[in-house]
Protein backbone atom coordinates (compact mmCIF):
# COMPACT_ATOMS: atom_id res chain seq x y z
CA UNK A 1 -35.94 -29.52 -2.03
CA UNK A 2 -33.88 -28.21 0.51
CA UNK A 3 -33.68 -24.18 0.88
CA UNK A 4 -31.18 -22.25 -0.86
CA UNK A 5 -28.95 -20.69 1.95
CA UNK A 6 -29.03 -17.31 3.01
CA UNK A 7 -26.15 -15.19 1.64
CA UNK A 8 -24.70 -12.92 4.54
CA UNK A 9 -24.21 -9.36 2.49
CA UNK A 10 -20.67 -8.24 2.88
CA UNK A 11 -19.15 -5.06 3.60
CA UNK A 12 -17.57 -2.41 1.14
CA UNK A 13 -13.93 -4.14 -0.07
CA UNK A 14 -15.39 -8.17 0.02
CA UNK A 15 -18.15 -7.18 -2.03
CA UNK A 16 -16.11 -5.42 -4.20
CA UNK A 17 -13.12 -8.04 -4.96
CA UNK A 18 -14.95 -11.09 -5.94
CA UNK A 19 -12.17 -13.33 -5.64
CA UNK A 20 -10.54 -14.92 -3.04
CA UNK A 21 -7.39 -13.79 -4.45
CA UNK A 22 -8.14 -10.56 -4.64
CA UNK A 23 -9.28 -10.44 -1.10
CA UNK A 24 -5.88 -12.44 -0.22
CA UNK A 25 -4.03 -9.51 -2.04
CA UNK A 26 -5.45 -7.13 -0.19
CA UNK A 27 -4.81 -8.52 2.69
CA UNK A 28 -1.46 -9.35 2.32
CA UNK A 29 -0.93 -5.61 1.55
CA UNK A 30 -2.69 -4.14 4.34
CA UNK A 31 -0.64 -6.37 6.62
CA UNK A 32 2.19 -5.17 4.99
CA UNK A 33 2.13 -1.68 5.07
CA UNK A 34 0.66 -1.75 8.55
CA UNK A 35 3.72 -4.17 9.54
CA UNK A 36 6.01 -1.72 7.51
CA UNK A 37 4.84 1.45 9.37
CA UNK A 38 5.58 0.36 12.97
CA UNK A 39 8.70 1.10 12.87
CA UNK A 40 8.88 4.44 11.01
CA UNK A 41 5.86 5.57 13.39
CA UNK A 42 8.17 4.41 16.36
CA UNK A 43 11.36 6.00 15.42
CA UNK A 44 10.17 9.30 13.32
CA UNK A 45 13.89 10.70 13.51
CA UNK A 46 15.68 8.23 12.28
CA UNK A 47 13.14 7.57 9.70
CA UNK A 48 13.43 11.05 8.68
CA UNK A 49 16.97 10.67 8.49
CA UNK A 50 16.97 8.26 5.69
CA UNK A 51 14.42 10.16 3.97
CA UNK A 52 16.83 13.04 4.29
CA UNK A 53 19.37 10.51 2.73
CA UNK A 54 17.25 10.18 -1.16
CA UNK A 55 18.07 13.99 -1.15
CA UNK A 56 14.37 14.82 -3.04
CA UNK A 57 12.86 16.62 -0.75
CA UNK A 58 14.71 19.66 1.35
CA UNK A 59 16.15 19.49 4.91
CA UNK A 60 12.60 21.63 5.91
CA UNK A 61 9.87 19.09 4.83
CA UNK A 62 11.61 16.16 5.79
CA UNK A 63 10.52 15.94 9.33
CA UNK A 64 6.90 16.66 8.48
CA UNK A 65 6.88 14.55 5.60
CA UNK A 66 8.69 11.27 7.50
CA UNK A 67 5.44 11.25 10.51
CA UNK A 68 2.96 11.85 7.61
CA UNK A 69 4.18 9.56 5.59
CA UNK A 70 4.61 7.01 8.35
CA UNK A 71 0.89 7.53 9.52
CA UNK A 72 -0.80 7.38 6.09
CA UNK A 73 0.87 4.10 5.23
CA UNK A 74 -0.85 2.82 8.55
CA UNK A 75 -4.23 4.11 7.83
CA UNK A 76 -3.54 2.43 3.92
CA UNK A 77 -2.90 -0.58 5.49
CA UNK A 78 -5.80 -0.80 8.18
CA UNK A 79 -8.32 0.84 5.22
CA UNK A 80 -7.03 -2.51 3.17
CA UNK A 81 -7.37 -4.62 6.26
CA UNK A 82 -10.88 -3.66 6.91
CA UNK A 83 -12.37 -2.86 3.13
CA UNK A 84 -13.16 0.43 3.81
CA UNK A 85 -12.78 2.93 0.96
CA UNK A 86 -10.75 0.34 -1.51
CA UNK A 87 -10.16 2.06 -4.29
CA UNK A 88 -8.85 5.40 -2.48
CA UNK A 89 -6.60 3.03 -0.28
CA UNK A 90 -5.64 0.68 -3.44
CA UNK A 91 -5.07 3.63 -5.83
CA UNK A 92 -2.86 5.80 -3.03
CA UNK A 93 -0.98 2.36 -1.94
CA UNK A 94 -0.13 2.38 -6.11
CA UNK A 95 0.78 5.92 -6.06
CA UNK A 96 2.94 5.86 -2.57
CA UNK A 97 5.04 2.66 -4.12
CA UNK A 98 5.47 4.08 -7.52
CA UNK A 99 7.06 7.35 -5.85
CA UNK A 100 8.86 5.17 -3.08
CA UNK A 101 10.50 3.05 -6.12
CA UNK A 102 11.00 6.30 -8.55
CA UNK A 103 13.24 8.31 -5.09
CA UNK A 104 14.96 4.77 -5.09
CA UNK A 105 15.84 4.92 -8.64
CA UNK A 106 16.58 8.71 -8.34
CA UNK A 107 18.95 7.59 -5.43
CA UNK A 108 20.54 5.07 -7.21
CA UNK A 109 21.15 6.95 -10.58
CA UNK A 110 22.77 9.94 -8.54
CA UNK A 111 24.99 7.18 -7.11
CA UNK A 112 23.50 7.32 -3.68
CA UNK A 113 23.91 4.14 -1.22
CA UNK A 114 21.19 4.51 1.09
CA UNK A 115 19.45 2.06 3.37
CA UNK A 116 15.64 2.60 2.09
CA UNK A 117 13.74 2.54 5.45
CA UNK A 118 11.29 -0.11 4.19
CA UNK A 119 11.23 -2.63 6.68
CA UNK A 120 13.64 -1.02 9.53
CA UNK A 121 15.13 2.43 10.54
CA UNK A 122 18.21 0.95 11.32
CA UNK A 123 20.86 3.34 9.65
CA UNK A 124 22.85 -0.38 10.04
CA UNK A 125 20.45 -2.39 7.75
CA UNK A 126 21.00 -3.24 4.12
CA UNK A 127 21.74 -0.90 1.21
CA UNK A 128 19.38 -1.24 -1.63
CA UNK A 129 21.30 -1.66 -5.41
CA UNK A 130 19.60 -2.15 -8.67
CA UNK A 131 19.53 -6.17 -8.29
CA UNK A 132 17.15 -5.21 -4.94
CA UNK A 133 14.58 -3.56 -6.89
CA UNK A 134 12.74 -6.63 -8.10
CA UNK A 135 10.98 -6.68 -3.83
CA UNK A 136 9.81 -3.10 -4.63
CA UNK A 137 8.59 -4.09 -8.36
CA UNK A 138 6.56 -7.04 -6.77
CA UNK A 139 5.23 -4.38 -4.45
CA UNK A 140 3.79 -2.70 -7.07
CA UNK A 141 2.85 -5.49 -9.17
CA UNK A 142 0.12 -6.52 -6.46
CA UNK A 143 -0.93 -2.83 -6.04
CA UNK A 144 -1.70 -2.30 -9.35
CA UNK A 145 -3.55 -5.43 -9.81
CA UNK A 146 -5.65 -4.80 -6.41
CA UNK A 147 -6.12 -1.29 -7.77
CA UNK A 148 -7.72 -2.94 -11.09
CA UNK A 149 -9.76 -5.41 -8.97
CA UNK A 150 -10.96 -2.64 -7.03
CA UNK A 151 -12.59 -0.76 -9.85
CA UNK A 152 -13.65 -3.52 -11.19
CA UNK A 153 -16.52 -3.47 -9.50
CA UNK A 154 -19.77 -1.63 -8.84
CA UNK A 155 -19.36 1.70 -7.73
CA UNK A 156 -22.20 1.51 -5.16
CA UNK A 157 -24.33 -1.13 -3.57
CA UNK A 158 -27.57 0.17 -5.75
CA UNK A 159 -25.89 -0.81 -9.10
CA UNK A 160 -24.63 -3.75 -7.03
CA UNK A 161 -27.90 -5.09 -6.26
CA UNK A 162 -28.76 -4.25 -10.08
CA UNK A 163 -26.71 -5.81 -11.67
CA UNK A 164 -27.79 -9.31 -9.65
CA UNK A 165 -31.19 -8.96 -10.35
CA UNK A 166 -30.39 -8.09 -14.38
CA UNK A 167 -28.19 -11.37 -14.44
């Protein structure tokens, strides 16, 4: 008989999503909102002026919040990229697309055009309408379903290592 072959323990996120899906998903997000951020952490003023544009927040925080915002989607990203603390990253990734697509809708209702900032902060580039929605629905879509897959799982390694030996 030959040996069974050694299984190579793996780190936080792969042993958490079980699936090759799930760690395709993740993936593709984290490259995303890495690849998303570049730009907004390039340019912080003109990213802050289309933030200005959604009218939500006021003329004070808007500087502030554009580099923050800019910077936390690239930590997201690389925390989705590299499996480290999933279900914080997967669960703030959920929360930062539901409020992106809620100012969008806001934007929209009030009867706003506004370029949304998403993938450029050219003041030149598209303006989003309600047919353009369905990109930032999909968005959300895969970060809710990552966020289930995420806690999913075991909680730690211990109950990890557990549950193998109970099954």
């Amino acid at each position: 008989m030959a040996p069974e072959p050694r299984r190579v323990p793996l780190p936080g996120l792969w042993a958490r999503l079980r699936t090759s899906r799930a760690v395709l998903l993740a993936l593709r997000i984290g490259i995303g909102l890495v690849f998303l951020s570049v730009d907004k952490v390039v340019h912080p003023d003109q990213f802050a002026e289309i933030m200005q544009d959604y009218e939500v927040l006021p003329k004070a925080a808007v500087n502030g919040a554009a580099q923050w915002l800019a910077w936390l989607e690239v930590v997201l990203g690389l925390c989705l990229l590299l499996g480290a603390w999933l279900r914080a990253a997967a669960l703030m990734a959920t929360g930062l697309t539901v409020l992106f697509l809620g100012g969008l809708s806001l934007a929209l209702t009030r009867g706003i055009g506004l370029h949304c900032g998403c993938f450029s902060t050219d003041p030149g580039g598209e303006v989003r309408t309600w047919t353009s929605l369905w990109q930032e629905g999909l968005l959300l879509l895969g970060c809710l379903s990552l966020t289930a897959l995420a806690f999913a799982g075991p909680t730690r390694p211990r109950e990890a290592a557990c549950a193998k030996d109970s099954g």
